[in-house]
Protein backbone atom coordinates (compact mmCIF):
# COMPACT_ATOMS: atom_id res chain seq x y z
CA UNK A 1 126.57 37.44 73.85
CA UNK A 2 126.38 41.36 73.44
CA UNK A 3 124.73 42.76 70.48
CA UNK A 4 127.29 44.14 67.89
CA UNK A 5 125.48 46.60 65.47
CA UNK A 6 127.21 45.08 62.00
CA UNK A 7 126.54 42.16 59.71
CA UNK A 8 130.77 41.85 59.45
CA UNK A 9 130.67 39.80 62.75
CA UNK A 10 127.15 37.98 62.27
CA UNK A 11 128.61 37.37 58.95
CA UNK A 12 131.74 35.60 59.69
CA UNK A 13 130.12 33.61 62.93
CA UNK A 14 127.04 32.83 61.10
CA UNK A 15 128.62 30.54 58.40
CA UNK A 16 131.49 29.24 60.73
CA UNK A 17 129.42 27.25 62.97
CA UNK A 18 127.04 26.25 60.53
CA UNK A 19 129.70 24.09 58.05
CA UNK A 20 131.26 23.06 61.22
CA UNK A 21 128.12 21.16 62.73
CA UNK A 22 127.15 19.69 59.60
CA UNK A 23 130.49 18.38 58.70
């Protein structure tokens, strides 16, 4: 997973995954 400087992408992966595994 390469670093991308920018909180866009962490942003919109971060809280994907996260409802996803819970649900």
């Amino acid at each position: 997973m390469p670093v991308v400087r920018g909180p866009s992408p962490l942003h919109l992966l971060a809280p994907a995954p996260s409802p996803a595994s819970a649900t």
